[in-house]
Structure formats: structure tokens, C-alpha cells
N, C-alpha and C. Protein backbone atom coordinates (compact mmCIF):
# COMPACT_ATOMS: atom_id res chain seq x y z
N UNK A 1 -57.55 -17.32 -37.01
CA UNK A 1 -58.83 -16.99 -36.39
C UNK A 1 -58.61 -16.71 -34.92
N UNK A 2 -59.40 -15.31 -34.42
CA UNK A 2 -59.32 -15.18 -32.92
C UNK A 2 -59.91 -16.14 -31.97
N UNK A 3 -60.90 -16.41 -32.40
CA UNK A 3 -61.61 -17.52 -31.07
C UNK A 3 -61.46 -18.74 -31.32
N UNK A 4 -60.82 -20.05 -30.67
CA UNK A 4 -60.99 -21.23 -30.53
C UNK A 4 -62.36 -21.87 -30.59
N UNK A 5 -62.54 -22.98 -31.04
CA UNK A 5 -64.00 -23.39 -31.34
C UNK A 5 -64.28 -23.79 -30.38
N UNK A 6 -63.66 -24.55 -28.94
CA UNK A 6 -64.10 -25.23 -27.83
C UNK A 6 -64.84 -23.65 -26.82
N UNK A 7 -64.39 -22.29 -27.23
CA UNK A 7 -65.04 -21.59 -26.34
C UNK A 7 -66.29 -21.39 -26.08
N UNK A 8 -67.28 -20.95 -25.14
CA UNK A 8 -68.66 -20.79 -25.10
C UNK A 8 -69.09 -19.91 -25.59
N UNK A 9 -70.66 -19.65 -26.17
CA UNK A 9 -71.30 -18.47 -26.54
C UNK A 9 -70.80 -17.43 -25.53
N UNK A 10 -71.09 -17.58 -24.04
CA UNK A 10 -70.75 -16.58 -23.62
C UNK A 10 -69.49 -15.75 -22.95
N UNK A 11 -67.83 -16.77 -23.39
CA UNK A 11 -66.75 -16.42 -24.08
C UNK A 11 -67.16 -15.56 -25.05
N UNK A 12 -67.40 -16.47 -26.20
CA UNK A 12 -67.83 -15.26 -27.79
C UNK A 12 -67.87 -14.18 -26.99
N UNK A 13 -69.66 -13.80 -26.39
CA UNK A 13 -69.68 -12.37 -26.38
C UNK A 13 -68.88 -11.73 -25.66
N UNK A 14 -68.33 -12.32 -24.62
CA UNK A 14 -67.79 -11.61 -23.73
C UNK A 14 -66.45 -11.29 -24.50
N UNK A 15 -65.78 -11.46 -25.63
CA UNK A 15 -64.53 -11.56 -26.18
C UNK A 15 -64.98 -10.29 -27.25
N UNK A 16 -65.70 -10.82 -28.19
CA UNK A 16 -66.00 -9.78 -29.08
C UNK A 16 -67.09 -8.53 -28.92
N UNK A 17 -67.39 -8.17 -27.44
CA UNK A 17 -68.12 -7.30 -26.38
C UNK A 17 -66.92 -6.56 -26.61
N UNK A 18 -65.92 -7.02 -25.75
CA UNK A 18 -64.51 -6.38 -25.37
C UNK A 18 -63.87 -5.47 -27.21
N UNK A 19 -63.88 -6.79 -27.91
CA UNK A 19 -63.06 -6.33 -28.89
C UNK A 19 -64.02 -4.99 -29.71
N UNK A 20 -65.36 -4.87 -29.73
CA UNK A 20 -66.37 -3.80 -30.24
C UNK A 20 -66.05 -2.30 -29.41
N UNK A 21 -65.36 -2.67 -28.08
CA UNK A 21 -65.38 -1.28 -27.64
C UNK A 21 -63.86 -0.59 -27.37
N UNK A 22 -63.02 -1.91 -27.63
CA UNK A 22 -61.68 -1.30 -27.89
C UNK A 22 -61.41 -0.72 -29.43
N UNK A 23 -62.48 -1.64 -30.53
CA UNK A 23 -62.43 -0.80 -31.58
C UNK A 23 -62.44 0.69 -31.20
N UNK A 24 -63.64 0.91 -30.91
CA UNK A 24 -63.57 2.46 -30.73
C UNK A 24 -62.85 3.19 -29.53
N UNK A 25 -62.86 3.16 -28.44
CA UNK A 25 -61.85 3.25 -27.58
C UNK A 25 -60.77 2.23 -26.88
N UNK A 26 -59.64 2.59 -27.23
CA UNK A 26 -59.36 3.27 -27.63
C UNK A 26 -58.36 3.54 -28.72
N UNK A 27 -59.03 2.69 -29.50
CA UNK A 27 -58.32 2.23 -30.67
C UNK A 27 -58.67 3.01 -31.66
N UNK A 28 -59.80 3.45 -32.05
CA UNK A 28 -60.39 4.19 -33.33
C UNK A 28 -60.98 5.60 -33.46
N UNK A 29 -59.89 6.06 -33.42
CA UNK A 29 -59.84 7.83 -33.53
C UNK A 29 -60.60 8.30 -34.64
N UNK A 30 -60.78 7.49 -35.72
CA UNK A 30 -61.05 8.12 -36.28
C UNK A 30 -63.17 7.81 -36.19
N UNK A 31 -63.26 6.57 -35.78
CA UNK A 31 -64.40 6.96 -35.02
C UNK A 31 -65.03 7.61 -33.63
N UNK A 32 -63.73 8.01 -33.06
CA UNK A 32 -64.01 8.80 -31.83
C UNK A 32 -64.21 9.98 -32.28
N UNK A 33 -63.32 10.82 -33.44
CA UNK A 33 -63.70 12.00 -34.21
C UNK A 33 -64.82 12.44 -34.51
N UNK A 34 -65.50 11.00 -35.04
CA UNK A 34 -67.15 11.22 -35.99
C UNK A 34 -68.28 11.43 -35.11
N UNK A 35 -68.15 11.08 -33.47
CA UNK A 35 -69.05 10.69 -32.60
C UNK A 35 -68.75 12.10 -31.96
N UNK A 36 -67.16 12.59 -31.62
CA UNK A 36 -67.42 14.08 -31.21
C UNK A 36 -67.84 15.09 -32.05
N UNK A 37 -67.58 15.06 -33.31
CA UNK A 37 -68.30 15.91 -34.54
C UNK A 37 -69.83 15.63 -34.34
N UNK A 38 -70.53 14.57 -34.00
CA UNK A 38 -71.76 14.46 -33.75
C UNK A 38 -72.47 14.80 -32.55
N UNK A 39 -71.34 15.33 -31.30
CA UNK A 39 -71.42 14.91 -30.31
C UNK A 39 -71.85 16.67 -29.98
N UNK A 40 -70.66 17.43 -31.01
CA UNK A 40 -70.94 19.02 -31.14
C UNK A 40 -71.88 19.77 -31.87
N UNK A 41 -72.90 19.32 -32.95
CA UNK A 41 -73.46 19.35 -33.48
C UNK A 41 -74.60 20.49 -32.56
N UNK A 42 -75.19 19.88 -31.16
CA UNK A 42 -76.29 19.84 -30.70
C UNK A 42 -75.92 20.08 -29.62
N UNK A 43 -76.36 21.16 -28.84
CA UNK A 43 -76.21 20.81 -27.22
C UNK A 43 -77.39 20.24 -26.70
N UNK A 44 -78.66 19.66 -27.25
CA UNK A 44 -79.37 19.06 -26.30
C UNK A 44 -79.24 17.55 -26.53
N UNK A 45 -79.66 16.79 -25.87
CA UNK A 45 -79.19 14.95 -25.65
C UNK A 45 -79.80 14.24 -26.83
N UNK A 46 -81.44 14.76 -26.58
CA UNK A 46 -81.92 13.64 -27.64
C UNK A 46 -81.89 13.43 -28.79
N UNK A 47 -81.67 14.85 -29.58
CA UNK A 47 -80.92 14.94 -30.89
C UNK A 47 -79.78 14.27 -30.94
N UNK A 48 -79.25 14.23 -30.14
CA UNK A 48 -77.71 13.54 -30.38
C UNK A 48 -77.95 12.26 -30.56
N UNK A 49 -78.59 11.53 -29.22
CA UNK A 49 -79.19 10.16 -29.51
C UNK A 49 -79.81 9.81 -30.61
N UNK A 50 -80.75 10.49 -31.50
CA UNK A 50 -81.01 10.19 -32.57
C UNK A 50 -80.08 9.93 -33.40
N UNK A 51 -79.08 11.05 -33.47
CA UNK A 51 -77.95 10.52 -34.14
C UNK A 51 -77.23 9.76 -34.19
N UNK A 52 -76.83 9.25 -32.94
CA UNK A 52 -75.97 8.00 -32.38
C UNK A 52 -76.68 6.97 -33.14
N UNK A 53 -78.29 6.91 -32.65
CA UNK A 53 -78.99 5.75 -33.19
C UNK A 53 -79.32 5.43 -34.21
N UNK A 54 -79.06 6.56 -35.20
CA UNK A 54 -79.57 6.08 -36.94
C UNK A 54 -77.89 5.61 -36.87
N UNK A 55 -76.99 6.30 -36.79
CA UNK A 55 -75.84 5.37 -36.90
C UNK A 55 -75.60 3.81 -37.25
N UNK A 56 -76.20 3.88 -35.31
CA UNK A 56 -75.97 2.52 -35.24
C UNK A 56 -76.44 1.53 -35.59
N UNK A 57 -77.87 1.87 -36.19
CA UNK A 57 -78.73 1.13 -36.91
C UNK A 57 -78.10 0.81 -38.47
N UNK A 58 -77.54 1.80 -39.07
CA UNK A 58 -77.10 1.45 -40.01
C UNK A 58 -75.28 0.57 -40.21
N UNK A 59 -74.38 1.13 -39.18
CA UNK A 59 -73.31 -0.03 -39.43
C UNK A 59 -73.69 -1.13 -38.93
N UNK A 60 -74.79 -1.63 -38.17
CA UNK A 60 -75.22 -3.00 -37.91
C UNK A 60 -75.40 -3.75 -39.19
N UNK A 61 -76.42 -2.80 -39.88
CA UNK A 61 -76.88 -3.41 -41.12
C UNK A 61 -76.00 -3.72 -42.12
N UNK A 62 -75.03 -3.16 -42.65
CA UNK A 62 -73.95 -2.88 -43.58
C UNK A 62 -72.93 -4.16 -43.07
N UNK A 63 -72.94 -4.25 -41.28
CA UNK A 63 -71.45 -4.94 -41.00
C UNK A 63 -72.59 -6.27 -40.93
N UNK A 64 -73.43 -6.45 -40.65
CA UNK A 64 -74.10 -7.68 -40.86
C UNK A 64 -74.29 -8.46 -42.07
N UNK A 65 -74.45 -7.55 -43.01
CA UNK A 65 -74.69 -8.01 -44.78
C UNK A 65 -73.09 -8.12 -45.23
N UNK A 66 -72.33 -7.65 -44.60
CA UNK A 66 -71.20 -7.38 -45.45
C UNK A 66 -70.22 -9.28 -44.76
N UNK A 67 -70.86 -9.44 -43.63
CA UNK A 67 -70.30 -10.31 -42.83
C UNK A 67 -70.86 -11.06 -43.34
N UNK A 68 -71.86 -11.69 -43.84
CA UNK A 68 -72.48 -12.76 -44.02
C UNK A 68 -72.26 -13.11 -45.78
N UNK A 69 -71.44 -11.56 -46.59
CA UNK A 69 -70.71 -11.82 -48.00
C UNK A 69 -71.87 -11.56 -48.84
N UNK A 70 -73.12 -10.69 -48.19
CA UNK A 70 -73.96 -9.89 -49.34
C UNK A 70 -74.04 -8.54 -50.20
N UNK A 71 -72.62 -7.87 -49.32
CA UNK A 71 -72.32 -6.79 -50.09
C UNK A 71 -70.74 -7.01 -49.73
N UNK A 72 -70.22 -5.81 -50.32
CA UNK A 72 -68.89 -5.97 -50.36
C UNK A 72 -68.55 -4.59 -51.28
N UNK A 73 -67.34 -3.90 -50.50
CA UNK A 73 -66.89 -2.72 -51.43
C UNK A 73 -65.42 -3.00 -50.70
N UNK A 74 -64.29 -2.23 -51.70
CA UNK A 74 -63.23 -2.95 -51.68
C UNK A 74 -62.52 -1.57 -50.16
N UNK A 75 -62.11 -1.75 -49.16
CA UNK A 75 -61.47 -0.53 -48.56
C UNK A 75 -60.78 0.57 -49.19
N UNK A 76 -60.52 0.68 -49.91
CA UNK A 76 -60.15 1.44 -51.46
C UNK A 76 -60.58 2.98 -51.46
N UNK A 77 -62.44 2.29 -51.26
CA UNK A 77 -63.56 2.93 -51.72
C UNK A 77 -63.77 3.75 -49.82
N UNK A 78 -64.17 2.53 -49.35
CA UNK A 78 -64.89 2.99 -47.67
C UNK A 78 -64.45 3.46 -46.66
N UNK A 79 -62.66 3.02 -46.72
CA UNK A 79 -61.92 4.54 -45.99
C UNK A 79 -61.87 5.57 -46.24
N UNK A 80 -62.18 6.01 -47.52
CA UNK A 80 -62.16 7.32 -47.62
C UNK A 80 -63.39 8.15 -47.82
N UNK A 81 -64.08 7.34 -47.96
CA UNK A 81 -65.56 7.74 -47.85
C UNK A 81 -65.83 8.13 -46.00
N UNK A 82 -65.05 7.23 -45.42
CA UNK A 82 -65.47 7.28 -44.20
C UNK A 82 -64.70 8.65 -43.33
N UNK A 83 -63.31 8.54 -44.09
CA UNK A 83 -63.07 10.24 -43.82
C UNK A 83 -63.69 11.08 -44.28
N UNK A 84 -64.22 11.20 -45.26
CA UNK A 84 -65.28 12.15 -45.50
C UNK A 84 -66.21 12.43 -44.59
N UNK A 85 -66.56 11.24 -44.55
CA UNK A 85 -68.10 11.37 -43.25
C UNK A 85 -67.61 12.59 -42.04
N UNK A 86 -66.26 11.94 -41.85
CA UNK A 86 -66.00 12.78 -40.58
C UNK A 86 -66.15 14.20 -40.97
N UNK A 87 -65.36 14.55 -41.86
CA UNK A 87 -65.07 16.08 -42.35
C UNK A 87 -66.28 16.75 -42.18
N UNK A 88 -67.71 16.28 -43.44
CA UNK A 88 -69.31 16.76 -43.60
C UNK A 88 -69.42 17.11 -42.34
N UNK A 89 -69.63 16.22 -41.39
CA UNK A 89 -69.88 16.54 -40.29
C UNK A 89 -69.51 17.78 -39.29
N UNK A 90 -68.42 17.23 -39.38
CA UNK A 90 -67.36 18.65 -38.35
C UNK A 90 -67.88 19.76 -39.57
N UNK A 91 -67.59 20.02 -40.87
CA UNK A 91 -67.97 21.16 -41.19
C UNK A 91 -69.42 21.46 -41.40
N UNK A 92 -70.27 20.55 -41.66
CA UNK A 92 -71.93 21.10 -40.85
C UNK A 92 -71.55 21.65 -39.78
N UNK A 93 -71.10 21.52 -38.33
CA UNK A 93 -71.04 22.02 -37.75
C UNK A 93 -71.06 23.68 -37.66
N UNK A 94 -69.69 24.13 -38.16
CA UNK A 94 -69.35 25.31 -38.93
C UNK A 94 -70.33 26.02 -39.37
N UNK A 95 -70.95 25.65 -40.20
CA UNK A 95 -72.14 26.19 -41.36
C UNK A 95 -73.48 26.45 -40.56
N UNK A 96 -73.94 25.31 -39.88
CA UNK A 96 -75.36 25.21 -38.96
C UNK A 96 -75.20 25.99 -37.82
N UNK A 97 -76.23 26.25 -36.85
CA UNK A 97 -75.82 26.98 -35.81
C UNK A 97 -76.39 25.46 -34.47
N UNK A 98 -77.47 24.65 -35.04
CA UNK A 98 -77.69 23.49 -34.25
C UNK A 98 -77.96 22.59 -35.18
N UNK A 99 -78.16 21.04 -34.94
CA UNK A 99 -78.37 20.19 -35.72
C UNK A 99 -79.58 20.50 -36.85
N UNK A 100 -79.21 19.97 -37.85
CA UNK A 100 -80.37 20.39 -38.97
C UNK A 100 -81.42 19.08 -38.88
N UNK A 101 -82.63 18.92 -39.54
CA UNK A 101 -83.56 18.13 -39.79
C UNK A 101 -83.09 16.89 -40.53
N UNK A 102 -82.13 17.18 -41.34
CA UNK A 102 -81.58 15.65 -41.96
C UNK A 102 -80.71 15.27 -41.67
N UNK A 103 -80.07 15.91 -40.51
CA UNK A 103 -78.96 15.24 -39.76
C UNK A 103 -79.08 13.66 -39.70
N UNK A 104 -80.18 13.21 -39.01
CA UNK A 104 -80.08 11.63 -38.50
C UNK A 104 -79.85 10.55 -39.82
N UNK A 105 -80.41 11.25 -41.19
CA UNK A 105 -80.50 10.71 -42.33
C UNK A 105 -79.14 10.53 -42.77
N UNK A 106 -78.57 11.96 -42.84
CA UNK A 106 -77.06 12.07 -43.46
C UNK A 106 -76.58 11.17 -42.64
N UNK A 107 -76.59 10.87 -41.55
CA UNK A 107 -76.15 10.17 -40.36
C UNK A 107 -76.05 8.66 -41.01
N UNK A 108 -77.19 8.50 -40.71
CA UNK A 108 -77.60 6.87 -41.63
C UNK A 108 -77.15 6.27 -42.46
N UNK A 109 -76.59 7.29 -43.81
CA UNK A 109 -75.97 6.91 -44.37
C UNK A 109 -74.32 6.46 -44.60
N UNK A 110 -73.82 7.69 -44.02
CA UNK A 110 -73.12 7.41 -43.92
C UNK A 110 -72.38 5.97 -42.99
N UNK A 111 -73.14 6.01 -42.11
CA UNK A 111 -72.58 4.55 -40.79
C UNK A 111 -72.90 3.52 -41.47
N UNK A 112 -73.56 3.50 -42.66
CA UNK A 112 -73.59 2.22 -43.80
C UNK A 112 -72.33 1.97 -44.51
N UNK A 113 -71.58 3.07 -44.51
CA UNK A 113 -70.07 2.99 -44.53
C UNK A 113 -69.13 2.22 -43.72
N UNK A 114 -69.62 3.18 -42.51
CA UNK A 114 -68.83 2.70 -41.68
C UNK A 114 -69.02 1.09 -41.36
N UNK A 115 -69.90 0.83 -41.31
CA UNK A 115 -70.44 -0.47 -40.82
C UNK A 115 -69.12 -1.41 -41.94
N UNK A 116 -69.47 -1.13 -42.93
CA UNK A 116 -68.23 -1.60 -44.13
C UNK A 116 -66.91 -1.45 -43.32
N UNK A 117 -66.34 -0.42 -43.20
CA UNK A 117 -65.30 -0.21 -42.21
C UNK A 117 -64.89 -1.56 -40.86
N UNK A 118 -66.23 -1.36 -40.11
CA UNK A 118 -66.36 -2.70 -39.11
C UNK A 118 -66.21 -4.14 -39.26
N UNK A 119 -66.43 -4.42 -40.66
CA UNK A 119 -66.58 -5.41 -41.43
C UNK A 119 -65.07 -5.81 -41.17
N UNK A 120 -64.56 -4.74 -42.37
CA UNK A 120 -62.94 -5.08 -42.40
C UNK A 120 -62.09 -5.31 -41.19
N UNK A 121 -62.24 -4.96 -40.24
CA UNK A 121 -61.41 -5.20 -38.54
C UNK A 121 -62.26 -6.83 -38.75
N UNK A 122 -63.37 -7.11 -38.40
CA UNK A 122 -63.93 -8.29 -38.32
C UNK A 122 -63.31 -8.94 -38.89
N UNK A 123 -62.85 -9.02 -40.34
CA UNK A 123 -62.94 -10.11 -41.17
C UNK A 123 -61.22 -10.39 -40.73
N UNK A 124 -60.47 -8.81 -40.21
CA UNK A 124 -58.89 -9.52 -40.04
C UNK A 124 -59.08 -10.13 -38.39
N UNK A 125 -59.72 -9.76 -37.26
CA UNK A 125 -60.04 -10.39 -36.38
C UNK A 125 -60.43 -11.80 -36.83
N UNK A 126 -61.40 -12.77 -37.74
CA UNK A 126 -61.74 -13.91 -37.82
C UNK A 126 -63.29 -13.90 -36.63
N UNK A 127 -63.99 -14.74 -37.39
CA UNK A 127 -65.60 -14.85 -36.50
C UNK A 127 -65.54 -16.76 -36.29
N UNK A 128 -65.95 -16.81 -35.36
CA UNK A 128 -65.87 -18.39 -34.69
C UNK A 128 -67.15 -18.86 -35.63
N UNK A 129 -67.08 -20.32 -36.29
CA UNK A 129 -67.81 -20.93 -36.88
C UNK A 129 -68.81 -21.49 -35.91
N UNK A 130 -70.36 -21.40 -36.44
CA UNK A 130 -71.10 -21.90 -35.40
C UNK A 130 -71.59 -20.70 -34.45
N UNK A 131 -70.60 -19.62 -34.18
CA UNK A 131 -71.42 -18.29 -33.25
C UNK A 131 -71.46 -17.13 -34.17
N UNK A 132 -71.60 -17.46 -35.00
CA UNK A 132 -71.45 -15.85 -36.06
C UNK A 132 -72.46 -15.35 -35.25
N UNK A 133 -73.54 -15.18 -35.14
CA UNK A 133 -74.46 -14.34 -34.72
C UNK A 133 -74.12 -13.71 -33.48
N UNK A 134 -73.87 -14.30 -32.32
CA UNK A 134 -73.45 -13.86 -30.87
C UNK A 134 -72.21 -12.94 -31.30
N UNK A 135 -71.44 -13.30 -31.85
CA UNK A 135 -70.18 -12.84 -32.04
C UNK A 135 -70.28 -11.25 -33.15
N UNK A 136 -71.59 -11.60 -33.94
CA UNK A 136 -71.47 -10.24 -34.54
C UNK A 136 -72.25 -9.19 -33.42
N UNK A 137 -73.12 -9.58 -32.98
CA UNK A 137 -74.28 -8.89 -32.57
C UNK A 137 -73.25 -8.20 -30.88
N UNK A 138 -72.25 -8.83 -30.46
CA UNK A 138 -71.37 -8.29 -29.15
C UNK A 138 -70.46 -7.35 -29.72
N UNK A 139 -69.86 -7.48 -30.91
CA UNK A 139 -68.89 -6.54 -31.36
C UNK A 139 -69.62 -5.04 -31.66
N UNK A 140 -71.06 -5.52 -32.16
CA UNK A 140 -71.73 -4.29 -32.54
C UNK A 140 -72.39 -3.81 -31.05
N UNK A 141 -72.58 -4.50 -30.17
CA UNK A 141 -72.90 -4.04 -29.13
C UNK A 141 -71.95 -3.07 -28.09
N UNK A 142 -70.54 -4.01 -28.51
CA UNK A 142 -69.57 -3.21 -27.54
C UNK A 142 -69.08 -1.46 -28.32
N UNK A 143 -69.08 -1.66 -29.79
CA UNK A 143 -69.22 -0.81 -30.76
C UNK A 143 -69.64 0.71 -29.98
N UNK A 144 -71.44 -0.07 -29.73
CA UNK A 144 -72.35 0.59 -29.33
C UNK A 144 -71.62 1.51 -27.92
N UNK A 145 -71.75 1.03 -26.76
CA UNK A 145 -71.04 1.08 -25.82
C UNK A 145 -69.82 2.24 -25.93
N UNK A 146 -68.91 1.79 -26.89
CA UNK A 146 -68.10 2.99 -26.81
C UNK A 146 -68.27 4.37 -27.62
N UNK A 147 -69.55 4.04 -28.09
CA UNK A 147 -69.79 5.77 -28.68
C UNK A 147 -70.31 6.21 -27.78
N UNK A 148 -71.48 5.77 -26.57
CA UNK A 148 -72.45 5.95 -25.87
C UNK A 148 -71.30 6.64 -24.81
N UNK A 149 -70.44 5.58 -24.33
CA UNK A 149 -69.11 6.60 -23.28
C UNK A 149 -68.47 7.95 -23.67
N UNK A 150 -68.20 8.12 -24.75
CA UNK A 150 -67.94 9.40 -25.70
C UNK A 150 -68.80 10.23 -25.52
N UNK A 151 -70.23 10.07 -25.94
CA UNK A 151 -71.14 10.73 -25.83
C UNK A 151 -71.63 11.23 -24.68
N UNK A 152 -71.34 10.48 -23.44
CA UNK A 152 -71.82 10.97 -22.27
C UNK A 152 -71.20 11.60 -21.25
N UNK A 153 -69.95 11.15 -21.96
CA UNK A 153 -68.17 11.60 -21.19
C UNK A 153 -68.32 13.03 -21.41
N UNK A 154 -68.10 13.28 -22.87
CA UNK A 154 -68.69 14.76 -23.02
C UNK A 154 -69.96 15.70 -22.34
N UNK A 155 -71.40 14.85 -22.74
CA UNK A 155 -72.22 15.67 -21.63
C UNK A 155 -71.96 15.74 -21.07
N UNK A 156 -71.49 14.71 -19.93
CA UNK A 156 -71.37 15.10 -18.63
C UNK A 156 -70.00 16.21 -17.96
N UNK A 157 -69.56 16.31 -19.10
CA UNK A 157 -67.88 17.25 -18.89
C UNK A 157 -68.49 18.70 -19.39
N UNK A 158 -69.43 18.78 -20.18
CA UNK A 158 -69.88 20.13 -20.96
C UNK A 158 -71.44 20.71 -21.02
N UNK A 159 -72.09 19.90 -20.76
CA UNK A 159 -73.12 20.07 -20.86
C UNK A 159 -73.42 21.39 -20.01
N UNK A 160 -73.07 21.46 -19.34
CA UNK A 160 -73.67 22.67 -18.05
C UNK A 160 -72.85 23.93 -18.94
N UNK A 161 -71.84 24.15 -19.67
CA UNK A 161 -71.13 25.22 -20.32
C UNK A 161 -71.98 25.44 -21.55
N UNK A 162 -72.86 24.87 -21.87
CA UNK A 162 -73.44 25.20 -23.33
C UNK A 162 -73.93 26.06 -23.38
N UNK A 163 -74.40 27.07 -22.38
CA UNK A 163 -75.39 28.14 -22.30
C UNK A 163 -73.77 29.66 -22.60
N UNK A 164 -72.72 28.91 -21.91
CA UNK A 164 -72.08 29.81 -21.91
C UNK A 164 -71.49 30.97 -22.92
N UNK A 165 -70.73 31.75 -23.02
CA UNK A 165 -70.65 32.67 -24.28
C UNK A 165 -69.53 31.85 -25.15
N UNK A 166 -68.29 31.38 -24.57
CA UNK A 166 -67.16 30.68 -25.12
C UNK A 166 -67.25 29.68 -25.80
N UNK A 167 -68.59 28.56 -25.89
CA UNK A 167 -69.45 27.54 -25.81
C UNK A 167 -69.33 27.39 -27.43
N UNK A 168 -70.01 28.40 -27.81
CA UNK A 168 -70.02 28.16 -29.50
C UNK A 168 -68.46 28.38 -30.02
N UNK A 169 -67.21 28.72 -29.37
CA UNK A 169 -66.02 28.85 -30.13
C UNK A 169 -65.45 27.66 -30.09
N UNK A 170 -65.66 26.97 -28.56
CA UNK A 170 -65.38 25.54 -28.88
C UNK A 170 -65.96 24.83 -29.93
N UNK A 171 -67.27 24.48 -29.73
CA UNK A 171 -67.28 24.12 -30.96
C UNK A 171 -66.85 24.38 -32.46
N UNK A 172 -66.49 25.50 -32.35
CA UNK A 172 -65.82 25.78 -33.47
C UNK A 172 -64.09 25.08 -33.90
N UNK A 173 -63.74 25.37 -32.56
CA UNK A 173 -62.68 24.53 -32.72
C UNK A 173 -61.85 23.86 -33.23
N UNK A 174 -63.48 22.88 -32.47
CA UNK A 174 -63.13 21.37 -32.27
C UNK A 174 -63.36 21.00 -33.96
N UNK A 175 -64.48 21.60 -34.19
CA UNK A 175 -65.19 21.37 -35.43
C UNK A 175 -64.03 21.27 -36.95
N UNK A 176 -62.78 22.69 -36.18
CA UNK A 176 -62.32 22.93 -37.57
C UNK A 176 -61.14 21.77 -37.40
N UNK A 177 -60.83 21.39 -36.11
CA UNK A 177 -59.74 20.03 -35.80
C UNK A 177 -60.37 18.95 -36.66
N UNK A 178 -61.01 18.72 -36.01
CA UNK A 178 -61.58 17.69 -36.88
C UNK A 178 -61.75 17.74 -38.25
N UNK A 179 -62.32 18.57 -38.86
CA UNK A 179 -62.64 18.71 -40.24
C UNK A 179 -61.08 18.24 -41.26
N UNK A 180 -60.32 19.53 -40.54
CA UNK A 180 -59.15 19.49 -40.99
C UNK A 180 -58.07 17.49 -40.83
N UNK A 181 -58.27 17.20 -39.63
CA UNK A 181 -57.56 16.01 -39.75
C UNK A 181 -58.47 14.79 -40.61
N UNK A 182 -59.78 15.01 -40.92
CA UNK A 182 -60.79 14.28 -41.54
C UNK A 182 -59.79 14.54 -42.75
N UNK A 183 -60.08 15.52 -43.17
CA UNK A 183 -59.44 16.15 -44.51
C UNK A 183 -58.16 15.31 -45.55
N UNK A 184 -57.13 15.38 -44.16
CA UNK A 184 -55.71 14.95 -44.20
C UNK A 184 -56.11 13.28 -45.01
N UNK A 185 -56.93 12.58 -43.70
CA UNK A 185 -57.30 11.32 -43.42
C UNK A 185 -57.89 11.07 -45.44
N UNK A 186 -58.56 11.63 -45.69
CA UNK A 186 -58.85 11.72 -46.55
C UNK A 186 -57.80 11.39 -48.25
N UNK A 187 -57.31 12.74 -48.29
CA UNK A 187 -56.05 12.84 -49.18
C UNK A 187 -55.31 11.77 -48.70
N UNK A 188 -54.98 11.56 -47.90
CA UNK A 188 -53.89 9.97 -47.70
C UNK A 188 -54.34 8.50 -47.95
N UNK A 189 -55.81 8.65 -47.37
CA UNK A 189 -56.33 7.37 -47.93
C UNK A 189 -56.87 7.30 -49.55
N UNK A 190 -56.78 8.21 -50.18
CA UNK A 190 -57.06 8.50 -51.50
C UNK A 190 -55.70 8.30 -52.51
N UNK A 191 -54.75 9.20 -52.33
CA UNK A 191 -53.71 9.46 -52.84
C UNK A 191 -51.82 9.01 -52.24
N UNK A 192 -52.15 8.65 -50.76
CA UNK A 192 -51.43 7.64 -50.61
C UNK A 192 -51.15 6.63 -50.16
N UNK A 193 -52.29 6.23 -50.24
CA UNK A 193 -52.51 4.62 -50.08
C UNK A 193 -52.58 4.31 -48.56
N UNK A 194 -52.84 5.41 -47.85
CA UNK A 194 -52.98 5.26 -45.88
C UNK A 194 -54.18 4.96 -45.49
């Protein structure tokens, strides 16, 4: 187990704060992928935020139930589901010309995955007896945190180019990078056991 029991609640958060946002930066590419596939989707903010936020609403829920041993799917199943997620995405991209109307939904669902995903780092990290709650609710917070830096790292690096003509090839890109290493991510976690 990571945390010693003599530490304080606000050790906990401050420990599993840290460990929620090194998950994703800069440790988890393959959720840094899903957040720039989401991130290209849309050039305006609040769509995006919607997206961010059905997300995050849903791996809370998933890594909360799954933490507390009310659901459970074996990684087998949710890594590769979760490369998928990435792929849909990056290739909506492709297909749409801006975010569609069920984006935040498709969204939703899928981060019910992921949240499963979160679970599994958690459960090989270990949760301190007595702070489960502080300790889940900082990991999902710091979680939070590092999509929100992604997300804004980018606006603030691109946002002013979106009007531009080159604008939509990037996204294209990026879209088909991604899709394509989603892809890979995919077949390996399927067929060879990665």
C-alpha cells in the first residue's frame, strides 16, 4: 500500500492530488491522446468543456463504484475498449466538420470506461484505510487538473489559428495520428496481450 496510516487527510490529498495528475501528465498518453482528440473536435471552448465535463462526470462514477467493489470488468475488456474510445474520437473528427450534438453523450460513455481504467492504477497504487473518500475524490481531482492543462495548453497555443486556412489540416493530422496509434493500441491490447 502507498500511504502509511499515521499520514493526515491532508497528506492523502495532497499525495493522491499529485498522483491523479501525474496519471495523466505525464504519465498517460494514452489519456493525453483522448483529451487532444477532444480537444480538436471544436474550436470553440465551451463545447469542449462540455466534453471534458461529461467525461469527468462519468470516470468519477465508474472509478468510484468500481473502488468501493460495485462493478468490476476484468482489464481484458476496458483497455481496449478504452483504445477504441480514442480512435471514435480522432476519427469523428475526420468525418464531422465541428463537434456533433451527441458528442458529450458518446463522451459519457465512454469515460465510464475509462473511469474502470482509473480504478486499475488505484487498486495497484493501494487506497489508505479510513480516507478512501479524500483519497478517491484528490486522484479524481488531480485527474481533473491534468486534462484541464491539456486543454488549455492547447487553447492557449492555437486558439487564435483556428480561423486560419491550415487550421482544419491540422486537425486532420493530428486526428489521423491519433486514430491510427488508438488503432495499434487497440490490436495489441486485444491480440497481444499489451
Amino acid at each position: 500500500m502507498l500511504v502509511a496510516q499515521e499520514q493526515t487527510v491532508f497528506d492523502v490529498i495532497g499525495l493522491y492530488l499529485q498522483l491523479g495528475y501525474t496519471h495523466i501528465l505525464p504519465k498517460g498518453l494514452d489519456h493525453i491522446l483522448f483529451v487532444l482528440a477532444l480537444f480538436f473536435a471544436s474550436t470553440r471552448l465551451k463545447p469542449l468543456i462540455w466534453q471534458v465535463s461529461a467525461f469527468t462526470l462519468a470516470h468519477t462514477l465508474t472509478l468510484a463504484l468500481a473502488t468501493l467493489g460495485l462493478v468490476s470488468l476484468p482489464a481484458s475488456i476496458v483497455e481496449p475498449i478504452i483504445a477504441l474510445s480514442i480512435a471514435f474520437v480522432a476519427i469523428e473528427n475526420l468525418v464531422f466538420k465541428d463537434m456533433t450534438r451527441w458528442r458529450p453523450a458518446i463522451v459519457f460513455g465512454f469515460g465510464l470506461f475509462h473511469g474502470l481504467g482509473f480504478a486499475g492504477v488505484l487498486s495497484e497504487l493501494g487506497l489508505p484505510q479510513g480516507q478512501l473518500v479524500p483519497a478517491l475524490l484528490s486522484f479524481n481531482v488531480g485527474v481533473e487538473l491534468g486534462q484541464l492543462t491539456i486543454v488549455l495548453g492547447c487553447w492557449l497555443a492555437l486558439h487564435w489559428f483556428r480561423e486560419a486556412a491550415w487550421y482544419p489540416w491540422l486537425v486532420r493530422i493530428v486526428s489521423v495520428a491519433i486514430a491510427a496509434m488508438a488503432l495499434w493500441w487497440t490490436f495489441e491490447r486485444v491480440f497481444l496481450g499489451g
